[in-house]
N, C-alpha and C. Protein backbone atom coordinates (compact mmCIF):
# COMPACT_ATOMS: atom_id res chain seq x y z
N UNK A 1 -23.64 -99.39 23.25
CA UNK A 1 -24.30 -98.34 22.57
C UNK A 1 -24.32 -97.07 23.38
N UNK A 2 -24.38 -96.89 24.49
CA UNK A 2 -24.55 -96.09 25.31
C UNK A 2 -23.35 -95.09 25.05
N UNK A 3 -22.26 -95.81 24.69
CA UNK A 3 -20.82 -94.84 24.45
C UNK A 3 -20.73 -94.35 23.21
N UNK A 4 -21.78 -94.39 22.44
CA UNK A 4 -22.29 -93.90 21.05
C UNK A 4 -22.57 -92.92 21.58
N UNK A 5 -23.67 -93.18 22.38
CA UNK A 5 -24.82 -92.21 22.22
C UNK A 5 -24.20 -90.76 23.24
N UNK A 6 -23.11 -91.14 24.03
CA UNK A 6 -22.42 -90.37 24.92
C UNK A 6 -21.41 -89.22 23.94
N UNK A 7 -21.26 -90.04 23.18
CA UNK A 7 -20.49 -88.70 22.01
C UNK A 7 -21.23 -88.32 21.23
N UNK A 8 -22.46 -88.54 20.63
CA UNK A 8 -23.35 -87.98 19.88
C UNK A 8 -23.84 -86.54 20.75
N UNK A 9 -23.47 -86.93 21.84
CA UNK A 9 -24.33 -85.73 23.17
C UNK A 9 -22.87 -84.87 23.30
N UNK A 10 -21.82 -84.95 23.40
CA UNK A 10 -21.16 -84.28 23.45
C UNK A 10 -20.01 -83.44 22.60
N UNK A 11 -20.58 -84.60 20.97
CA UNK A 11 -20.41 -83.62 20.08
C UNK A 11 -21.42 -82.27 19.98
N UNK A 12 -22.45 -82.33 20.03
CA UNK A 12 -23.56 -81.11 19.88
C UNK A 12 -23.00 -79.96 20.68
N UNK A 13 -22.60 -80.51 21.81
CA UNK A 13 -22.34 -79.48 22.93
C UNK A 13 -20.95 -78.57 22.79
N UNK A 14 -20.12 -79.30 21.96
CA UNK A 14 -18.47 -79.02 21.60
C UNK A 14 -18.97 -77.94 20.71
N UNK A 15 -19.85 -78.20 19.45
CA UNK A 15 -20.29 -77.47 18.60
C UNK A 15 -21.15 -76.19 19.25
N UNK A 16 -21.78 -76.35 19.96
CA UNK A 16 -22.68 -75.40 20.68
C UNK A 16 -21.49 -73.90 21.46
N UNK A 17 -20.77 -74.61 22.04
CA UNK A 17 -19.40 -73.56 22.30
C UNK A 17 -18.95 -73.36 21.00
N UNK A 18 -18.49 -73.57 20.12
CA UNK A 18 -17.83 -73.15 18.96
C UNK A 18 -18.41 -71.85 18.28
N UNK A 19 -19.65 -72.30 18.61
CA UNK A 19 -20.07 -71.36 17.08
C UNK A 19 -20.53 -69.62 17.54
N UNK A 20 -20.36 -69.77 19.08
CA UNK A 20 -20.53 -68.47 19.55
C UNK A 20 -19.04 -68.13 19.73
N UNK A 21 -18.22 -68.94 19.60
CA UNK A 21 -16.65 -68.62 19.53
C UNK A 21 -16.12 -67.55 18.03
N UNK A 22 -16.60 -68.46 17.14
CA UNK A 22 -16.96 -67.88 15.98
C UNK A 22 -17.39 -66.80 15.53
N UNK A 23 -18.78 -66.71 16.06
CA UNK A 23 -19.09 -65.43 15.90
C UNK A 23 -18.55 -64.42 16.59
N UNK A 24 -17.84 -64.13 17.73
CA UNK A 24 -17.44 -63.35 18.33
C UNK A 24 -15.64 -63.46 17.54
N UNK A 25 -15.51 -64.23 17.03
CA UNK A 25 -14.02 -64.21 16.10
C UNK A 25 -14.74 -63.17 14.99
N UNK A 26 -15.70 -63.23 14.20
CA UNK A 26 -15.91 -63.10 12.78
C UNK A 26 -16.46 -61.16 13.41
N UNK A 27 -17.09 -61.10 14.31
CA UNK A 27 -17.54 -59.51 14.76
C UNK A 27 -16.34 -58.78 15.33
N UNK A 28 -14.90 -59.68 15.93
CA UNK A 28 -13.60 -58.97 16.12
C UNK A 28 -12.59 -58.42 14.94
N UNK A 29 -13.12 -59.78 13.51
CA UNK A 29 -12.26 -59.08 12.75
C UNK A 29 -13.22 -57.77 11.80
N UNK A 30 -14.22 -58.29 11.82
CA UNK A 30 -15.10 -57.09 10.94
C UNK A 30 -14.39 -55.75 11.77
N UNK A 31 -14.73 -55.91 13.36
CA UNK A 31 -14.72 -54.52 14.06
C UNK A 31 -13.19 -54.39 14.07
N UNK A 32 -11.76 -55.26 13.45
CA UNK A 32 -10.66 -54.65 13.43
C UNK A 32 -10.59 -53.67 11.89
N UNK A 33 -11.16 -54.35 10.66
CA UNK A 33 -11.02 -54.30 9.37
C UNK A 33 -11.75 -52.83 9.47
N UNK A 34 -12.75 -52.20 10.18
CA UNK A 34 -13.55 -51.35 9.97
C UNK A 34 -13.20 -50.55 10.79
N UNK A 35 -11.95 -50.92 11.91
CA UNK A 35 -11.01 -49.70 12.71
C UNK A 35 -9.73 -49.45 11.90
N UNK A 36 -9.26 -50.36 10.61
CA UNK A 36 -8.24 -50.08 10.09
C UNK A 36 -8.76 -49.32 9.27
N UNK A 37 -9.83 -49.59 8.38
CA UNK A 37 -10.76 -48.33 7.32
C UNK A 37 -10.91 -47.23 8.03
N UNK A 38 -11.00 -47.00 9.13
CA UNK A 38 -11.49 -45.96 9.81
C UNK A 38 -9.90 -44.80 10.24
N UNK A 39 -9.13 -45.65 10.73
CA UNK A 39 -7.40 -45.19 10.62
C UNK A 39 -7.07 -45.07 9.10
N UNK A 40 -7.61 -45.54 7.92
CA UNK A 40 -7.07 -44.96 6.95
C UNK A 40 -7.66 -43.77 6.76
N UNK A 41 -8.78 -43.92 6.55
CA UNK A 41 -10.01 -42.34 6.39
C UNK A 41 -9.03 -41.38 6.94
N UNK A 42 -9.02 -41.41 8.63
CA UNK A 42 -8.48 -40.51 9.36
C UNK A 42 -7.38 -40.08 8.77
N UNK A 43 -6.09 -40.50 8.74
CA UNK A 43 -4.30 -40.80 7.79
C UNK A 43 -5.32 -39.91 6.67
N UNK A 44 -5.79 -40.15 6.05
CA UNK A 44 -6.31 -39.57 4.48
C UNK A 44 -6.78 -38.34 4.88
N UNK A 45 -7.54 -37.76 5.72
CA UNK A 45 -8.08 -36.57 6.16
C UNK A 45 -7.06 -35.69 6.47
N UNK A 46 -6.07 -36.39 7.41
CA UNK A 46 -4.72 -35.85 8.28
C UNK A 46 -4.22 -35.43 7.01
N UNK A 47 -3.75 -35.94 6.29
CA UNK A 47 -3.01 -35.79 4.97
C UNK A 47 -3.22 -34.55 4.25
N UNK A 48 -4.99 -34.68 3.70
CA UNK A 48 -5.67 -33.69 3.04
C UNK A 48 -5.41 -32.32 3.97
N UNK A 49 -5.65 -32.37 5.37
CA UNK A 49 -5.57 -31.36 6.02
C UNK A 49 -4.11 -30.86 5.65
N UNK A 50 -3.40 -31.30 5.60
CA UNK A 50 -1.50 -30.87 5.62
C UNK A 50 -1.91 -30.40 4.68
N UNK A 51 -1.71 -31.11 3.12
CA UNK A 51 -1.96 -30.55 2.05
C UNK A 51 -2.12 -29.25 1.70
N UNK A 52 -3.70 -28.86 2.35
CA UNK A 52 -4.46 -27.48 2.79
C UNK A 52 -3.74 -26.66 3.15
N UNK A 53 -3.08 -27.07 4.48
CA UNK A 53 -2.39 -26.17 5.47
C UNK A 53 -0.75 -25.56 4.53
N UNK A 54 -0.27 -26.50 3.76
CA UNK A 54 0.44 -25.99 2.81
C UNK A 54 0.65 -25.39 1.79
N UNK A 55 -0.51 -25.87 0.94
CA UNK A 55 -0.75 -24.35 0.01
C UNK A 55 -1.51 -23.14 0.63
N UNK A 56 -2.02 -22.75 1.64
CA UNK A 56 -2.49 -22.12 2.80
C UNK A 56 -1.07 -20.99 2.73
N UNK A 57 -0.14 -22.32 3.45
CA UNK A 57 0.96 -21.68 3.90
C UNK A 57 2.05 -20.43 2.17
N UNK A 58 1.82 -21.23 1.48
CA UNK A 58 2.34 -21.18 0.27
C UNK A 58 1.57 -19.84 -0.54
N UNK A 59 0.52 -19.82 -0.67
CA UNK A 59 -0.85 -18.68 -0.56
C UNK A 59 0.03 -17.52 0.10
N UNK A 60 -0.04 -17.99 1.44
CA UNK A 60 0.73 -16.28 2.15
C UNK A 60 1.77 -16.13 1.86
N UNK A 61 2.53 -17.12 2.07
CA UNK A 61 3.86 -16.26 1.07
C UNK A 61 4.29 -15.82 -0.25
N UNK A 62 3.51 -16.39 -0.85
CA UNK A 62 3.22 -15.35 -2.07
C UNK A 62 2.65 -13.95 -2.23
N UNK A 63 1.40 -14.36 -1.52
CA UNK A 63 0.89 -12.78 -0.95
C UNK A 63 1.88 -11.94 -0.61
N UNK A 64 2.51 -12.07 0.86
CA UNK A 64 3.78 -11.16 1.08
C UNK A 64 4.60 -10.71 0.24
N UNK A 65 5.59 -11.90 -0.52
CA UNK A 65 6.10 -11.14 -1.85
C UNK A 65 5.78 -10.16 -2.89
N UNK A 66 4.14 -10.56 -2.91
CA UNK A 66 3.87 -9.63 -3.94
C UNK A 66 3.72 -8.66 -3.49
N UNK A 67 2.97 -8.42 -2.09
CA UNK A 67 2.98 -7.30 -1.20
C UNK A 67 4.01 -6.54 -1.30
N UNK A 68 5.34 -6.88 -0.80
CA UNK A 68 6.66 -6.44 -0.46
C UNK A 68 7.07 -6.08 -1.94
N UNK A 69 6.82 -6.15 -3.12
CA UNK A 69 7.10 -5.92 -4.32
C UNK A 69 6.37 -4.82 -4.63
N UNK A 70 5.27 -5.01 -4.37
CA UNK A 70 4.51 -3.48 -4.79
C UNK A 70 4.60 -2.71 -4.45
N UNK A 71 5.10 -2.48 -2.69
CA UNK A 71 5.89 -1.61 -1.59
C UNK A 71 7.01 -1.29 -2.57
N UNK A 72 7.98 -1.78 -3.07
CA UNK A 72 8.92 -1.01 -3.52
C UNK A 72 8.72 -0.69 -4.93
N UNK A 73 8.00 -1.05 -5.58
CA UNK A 73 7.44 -0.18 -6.87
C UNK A 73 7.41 0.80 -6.36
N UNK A 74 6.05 1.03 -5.54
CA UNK A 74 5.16 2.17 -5.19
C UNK A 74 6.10 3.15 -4.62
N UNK A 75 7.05 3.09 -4.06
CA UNK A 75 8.35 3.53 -3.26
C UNK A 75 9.93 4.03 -4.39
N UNK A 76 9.70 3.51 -5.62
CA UNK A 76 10.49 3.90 -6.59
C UNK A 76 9.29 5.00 -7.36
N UNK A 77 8.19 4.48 -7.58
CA UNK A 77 7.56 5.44 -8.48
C UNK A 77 7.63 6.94 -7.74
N UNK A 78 7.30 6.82 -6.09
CA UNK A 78 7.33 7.73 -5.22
C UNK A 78 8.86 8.72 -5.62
N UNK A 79 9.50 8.12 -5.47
CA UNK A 79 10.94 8.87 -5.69
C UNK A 79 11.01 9.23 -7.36
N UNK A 80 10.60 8.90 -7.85
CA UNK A 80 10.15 9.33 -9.52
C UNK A 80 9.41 10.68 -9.56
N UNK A 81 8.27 10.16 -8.53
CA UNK A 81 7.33 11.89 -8.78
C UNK A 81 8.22 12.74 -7.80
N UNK A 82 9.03 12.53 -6.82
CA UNK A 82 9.22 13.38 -6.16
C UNK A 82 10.03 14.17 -6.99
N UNK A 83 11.13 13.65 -7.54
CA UNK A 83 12.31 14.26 -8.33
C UNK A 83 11.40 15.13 -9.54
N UNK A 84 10.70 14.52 -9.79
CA UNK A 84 10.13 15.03 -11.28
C UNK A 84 9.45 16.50 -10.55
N UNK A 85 8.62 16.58 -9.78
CA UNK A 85 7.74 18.14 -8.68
C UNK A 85 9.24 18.34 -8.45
N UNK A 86 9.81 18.19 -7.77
CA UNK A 86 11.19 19.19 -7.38
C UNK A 86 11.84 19.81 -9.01
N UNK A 87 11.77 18.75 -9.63
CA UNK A 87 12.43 19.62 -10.80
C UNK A 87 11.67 20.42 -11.00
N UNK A 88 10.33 20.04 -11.58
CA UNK A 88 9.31 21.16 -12.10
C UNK A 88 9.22 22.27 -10.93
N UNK A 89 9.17 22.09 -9.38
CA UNK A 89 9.46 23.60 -8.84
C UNK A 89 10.60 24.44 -9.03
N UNK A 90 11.43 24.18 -9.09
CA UNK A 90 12.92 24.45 -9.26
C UNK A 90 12.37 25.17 -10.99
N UNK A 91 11.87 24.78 -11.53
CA UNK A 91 11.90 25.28 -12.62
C UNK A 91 10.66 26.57 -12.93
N UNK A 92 10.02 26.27 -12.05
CA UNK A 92 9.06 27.36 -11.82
C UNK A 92 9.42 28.20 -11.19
N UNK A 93 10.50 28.07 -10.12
CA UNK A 93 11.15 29.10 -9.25
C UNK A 93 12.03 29.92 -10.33
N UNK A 94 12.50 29.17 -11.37
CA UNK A 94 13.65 29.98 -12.03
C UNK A 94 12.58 30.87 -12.65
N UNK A 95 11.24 29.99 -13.27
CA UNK A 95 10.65 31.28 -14.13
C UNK A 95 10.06 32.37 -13.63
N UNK A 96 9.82 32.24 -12.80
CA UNK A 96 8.90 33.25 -11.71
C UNK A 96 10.28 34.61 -11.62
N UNK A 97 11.34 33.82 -11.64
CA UNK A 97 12.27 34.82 -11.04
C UNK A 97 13.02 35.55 -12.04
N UNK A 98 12.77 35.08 -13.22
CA UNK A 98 12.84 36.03 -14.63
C UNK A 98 11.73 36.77 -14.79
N UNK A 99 10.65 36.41 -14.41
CA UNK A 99 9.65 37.59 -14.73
C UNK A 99 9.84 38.39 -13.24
N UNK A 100 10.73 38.25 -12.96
CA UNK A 100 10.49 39.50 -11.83
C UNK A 100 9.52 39.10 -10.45
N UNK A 101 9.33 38.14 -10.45
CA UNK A 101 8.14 37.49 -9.35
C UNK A 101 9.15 36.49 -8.04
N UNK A 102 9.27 37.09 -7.18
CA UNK A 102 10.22 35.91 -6.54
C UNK A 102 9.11 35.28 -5.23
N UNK A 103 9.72 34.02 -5.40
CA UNK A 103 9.05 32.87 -4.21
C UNK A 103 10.52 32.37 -4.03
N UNK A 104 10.10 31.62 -3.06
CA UNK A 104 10.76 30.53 -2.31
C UNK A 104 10.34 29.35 -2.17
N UNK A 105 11.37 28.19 -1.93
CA UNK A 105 11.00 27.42 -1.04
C UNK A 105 11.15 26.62 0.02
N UNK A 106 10.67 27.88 1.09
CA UNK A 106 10.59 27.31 2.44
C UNK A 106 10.04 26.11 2.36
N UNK A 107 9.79 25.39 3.79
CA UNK A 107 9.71 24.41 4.46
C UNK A 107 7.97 25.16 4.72
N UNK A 108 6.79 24.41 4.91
CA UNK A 108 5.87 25.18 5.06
C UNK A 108 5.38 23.88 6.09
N UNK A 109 4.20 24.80 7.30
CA UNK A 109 4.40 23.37 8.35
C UNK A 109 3.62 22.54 8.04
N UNK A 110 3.86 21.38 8.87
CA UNK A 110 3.51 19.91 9.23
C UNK A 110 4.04 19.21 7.90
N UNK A 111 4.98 19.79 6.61
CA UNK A 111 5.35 19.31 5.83
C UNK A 111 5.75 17.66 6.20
N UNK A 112 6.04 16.28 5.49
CA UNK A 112 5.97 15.69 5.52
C UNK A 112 7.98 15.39 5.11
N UNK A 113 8.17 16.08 4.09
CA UNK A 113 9.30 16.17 3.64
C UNK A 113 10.25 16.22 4.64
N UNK A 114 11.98 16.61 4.43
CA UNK A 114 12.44 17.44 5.27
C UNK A 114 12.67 18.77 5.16
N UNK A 115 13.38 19.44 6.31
CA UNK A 115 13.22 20.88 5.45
C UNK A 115 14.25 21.38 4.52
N UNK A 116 15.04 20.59 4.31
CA UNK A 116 15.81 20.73 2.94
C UNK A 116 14.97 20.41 1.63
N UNK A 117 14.08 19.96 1.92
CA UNK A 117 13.21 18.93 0.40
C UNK A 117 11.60 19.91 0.51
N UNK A 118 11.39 20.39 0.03
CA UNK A 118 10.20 21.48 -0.37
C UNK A 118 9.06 20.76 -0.83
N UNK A 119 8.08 20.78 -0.17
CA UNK A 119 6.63 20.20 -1.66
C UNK A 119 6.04 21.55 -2.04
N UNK A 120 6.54 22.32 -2.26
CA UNK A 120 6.09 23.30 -3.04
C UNK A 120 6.58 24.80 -3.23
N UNK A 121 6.03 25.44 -3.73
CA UNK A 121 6.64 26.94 -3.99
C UNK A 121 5.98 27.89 -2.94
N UNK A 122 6.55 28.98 -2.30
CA UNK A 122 6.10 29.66 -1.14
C UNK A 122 5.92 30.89 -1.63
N UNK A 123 4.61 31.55 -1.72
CA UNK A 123 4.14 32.42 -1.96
C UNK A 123 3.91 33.17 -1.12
N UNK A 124 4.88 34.44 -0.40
CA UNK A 124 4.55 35.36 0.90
C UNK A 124 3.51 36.40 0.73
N UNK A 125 2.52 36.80 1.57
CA UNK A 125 2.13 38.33 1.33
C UNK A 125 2.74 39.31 2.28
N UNK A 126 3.58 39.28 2.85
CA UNK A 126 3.92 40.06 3.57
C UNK A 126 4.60 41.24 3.31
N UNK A 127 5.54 40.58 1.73
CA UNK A 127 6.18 42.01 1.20
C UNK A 127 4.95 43.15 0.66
N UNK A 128 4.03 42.11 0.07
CA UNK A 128 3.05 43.19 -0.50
C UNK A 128 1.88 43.67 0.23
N UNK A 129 1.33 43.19 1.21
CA UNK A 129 0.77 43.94 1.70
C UNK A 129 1.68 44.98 2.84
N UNK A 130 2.29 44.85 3.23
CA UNK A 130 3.49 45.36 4.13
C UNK A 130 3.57 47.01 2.50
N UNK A 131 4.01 46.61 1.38
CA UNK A 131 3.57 47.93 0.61
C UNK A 131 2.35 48.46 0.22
N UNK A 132 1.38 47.73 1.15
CA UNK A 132 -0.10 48.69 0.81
C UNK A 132 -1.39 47.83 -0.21
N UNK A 133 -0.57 46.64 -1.46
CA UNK A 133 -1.61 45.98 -1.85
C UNK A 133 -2.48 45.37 -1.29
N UNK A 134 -3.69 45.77 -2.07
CA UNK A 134 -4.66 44.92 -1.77
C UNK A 134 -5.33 43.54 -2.33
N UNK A 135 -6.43 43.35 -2.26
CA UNK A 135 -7.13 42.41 -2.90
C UNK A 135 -7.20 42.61 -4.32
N UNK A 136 -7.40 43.71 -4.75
CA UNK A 136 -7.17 43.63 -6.30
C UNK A 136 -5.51 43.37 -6.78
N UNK A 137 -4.61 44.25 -5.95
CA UNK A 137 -3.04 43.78 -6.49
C UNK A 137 -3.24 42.49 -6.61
N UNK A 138 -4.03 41.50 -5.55
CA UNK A 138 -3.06 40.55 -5.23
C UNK A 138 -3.91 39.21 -6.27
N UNK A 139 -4.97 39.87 -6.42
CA UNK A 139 -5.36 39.26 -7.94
C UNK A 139 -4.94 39.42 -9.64
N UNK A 140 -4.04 40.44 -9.54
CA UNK A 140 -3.27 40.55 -10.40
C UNK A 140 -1.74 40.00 -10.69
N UNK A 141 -1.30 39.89 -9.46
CA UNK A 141 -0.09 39.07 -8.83
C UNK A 141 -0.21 37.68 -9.47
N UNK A 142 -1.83 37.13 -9.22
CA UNK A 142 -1.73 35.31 -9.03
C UNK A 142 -1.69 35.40 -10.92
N UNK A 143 -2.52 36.34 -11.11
CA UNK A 143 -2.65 36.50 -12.91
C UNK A 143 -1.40 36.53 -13.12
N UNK A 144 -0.73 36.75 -13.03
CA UNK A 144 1.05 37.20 -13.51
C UNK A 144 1.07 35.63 -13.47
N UNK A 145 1.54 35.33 -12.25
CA UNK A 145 1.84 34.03 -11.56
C UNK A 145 1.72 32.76 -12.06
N UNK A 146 0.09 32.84 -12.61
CA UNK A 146 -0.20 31.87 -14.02
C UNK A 146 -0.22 31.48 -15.19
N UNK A 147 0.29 33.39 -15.70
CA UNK A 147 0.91 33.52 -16.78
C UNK A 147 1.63 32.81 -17.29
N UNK A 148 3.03 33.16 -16.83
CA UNK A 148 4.50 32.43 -16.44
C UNK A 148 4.42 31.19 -16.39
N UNK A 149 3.44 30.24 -14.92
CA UNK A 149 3.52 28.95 -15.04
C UNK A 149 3.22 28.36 -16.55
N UNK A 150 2.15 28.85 -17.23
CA UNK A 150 1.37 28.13 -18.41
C UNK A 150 2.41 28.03 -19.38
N UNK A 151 3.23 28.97 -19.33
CA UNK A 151 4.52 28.97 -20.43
C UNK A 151 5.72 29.22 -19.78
N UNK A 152 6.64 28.70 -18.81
CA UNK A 152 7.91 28.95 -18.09
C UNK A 152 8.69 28.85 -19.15
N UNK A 153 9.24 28.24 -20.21
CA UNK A 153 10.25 28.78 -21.12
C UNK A 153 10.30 29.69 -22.07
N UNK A 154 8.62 30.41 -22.23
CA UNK A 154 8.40 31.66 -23.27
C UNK A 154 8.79 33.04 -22.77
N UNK A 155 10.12 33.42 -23.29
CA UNK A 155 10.88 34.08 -22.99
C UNK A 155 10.04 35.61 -23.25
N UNK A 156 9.35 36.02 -24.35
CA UNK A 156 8.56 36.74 -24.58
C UNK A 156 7.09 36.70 -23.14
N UNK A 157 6.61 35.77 -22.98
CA UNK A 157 5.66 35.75 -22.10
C UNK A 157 6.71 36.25 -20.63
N UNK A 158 7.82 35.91 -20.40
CA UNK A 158 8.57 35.96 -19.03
C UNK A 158 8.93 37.37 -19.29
N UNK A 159 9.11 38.07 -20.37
CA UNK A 159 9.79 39.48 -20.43
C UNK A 159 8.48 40.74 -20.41
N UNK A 160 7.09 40.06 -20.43
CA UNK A 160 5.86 40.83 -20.91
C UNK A 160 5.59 40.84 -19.28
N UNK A 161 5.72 39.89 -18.46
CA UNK A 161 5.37 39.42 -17.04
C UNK A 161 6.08 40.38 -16.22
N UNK A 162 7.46 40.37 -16.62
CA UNK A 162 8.67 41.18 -15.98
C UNK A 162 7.95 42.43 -15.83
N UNK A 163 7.90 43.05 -17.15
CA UNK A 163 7.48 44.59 -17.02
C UNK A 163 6.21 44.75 -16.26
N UNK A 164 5.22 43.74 -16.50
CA UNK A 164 3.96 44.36 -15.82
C UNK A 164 3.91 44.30 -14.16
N UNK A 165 4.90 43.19 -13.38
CA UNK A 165 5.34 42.97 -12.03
C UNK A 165 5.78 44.52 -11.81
N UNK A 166 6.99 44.61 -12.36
CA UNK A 166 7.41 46.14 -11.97
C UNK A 166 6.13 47.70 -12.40
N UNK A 167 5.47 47.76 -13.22
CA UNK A 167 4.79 48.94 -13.54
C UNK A 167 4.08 48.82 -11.91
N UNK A 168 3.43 47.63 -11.59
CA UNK A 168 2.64 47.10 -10.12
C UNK A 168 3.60 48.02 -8.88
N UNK A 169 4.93 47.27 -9.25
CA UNK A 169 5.39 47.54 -7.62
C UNK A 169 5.92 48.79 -7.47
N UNK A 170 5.91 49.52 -9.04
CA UNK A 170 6.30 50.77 -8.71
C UNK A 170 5.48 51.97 -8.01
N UNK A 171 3.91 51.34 -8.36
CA UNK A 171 3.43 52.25 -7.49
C UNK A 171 2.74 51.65 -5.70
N UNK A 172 3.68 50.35 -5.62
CA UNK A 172 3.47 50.41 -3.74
C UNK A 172 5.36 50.01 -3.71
N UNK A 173 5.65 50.93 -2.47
CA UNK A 173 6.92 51.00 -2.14
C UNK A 173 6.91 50.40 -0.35
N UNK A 174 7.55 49.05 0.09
CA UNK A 174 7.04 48.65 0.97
C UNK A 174 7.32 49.70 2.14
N UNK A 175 8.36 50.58 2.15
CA UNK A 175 9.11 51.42 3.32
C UNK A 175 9.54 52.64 2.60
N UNK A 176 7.93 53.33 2.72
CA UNK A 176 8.37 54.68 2.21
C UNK A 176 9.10 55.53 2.62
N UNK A 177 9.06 55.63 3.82
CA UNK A 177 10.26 56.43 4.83
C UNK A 177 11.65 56.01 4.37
N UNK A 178 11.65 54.46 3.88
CA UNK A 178 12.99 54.80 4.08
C UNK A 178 13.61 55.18 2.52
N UNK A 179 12.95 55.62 1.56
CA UNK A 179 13.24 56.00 0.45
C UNK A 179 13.70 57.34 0.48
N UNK A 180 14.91 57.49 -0.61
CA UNK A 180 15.18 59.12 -0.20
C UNK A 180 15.26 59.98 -1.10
């Protein structure tokens, strides 16, 4: 009996190691299963982050395009108004110069243009005050001046302008001396 009772004692004890074997098996796979959940999360975050970072990326380059598109609109419309003011000066220069009114167009400074390309019409005083007008001529001058602009193809308004420029300059002569 004694060799009964010798394995009854050392089954308990076989079991007694086991079951802390066990548990330390059953807390290795929980803590692998809940490091592989934890590597997926992460992989899933990593992912989401790319994702982000690509329409991010996708975002700005669209931006730019549209950027770089509106740059050359804005850069054709630019060359639209420019041509269109050059014509319309050019065409104000012609009318001015049927009514007897002459400008130019210089280059005037810090212009932006070059100096072949004008932003505007050049209005000197030098011929007229150089003949003696004053502040009242030269308010009668800009009156002419606006005349003309308001109607540049009214040939009647450009021929009414003409005469009244000259009745003006006939009585200031810039270089009386040198008249003979």
């Amino acid at each position: 009996m004694s060799e009964q009772h010798d394995d009854s004692e050392s089954q308990p004890t076989v079991a007694r190691e086991t079951a802390p074997a066990q548990v330390g098996t059953a807390q290795a796979e929980a803590a692998a299963e809940e490091a592989t959940a934890q590597a997926t999360r992460v992989e899933g975050s990593a992912r989401v982050a790319e994702v982000h970072r690509e329409v991010a990326e996708t975002d700005v380059r669209r931006a730019e395009e549209e950027r770089s598109k509106a740059e050359e609109e804005t850069e054709k419309l630019s060359r639209k108004e420019r041509k269109a003011r050059e014509k319309a000066e050019k065409a104000a220069q012609e009318a001015l110069d049927r009514a007897g009114i002459t400008c130019n167009k210089n280059a005037i400074p810090n212009d932006p243009e070059k100096p072949f390309v004008t932003s505007g019409l050049r209005l000197g005083t030098a011929a007229v005050t150089t003949a003696g007008m004053g502040e009242a001529e030269m308010a009668e001058v800009a009156s002419l001046i606006a005349t003309v602009l308001r109607k540049p193809d009214d040939e009647h308004v450009t021929g009414d302008v003409r005469d009244a420029a000259a009745r003006l300059c006939a009585d200031f002569t810039p270089y009386p001396e040198l008249q003979s």
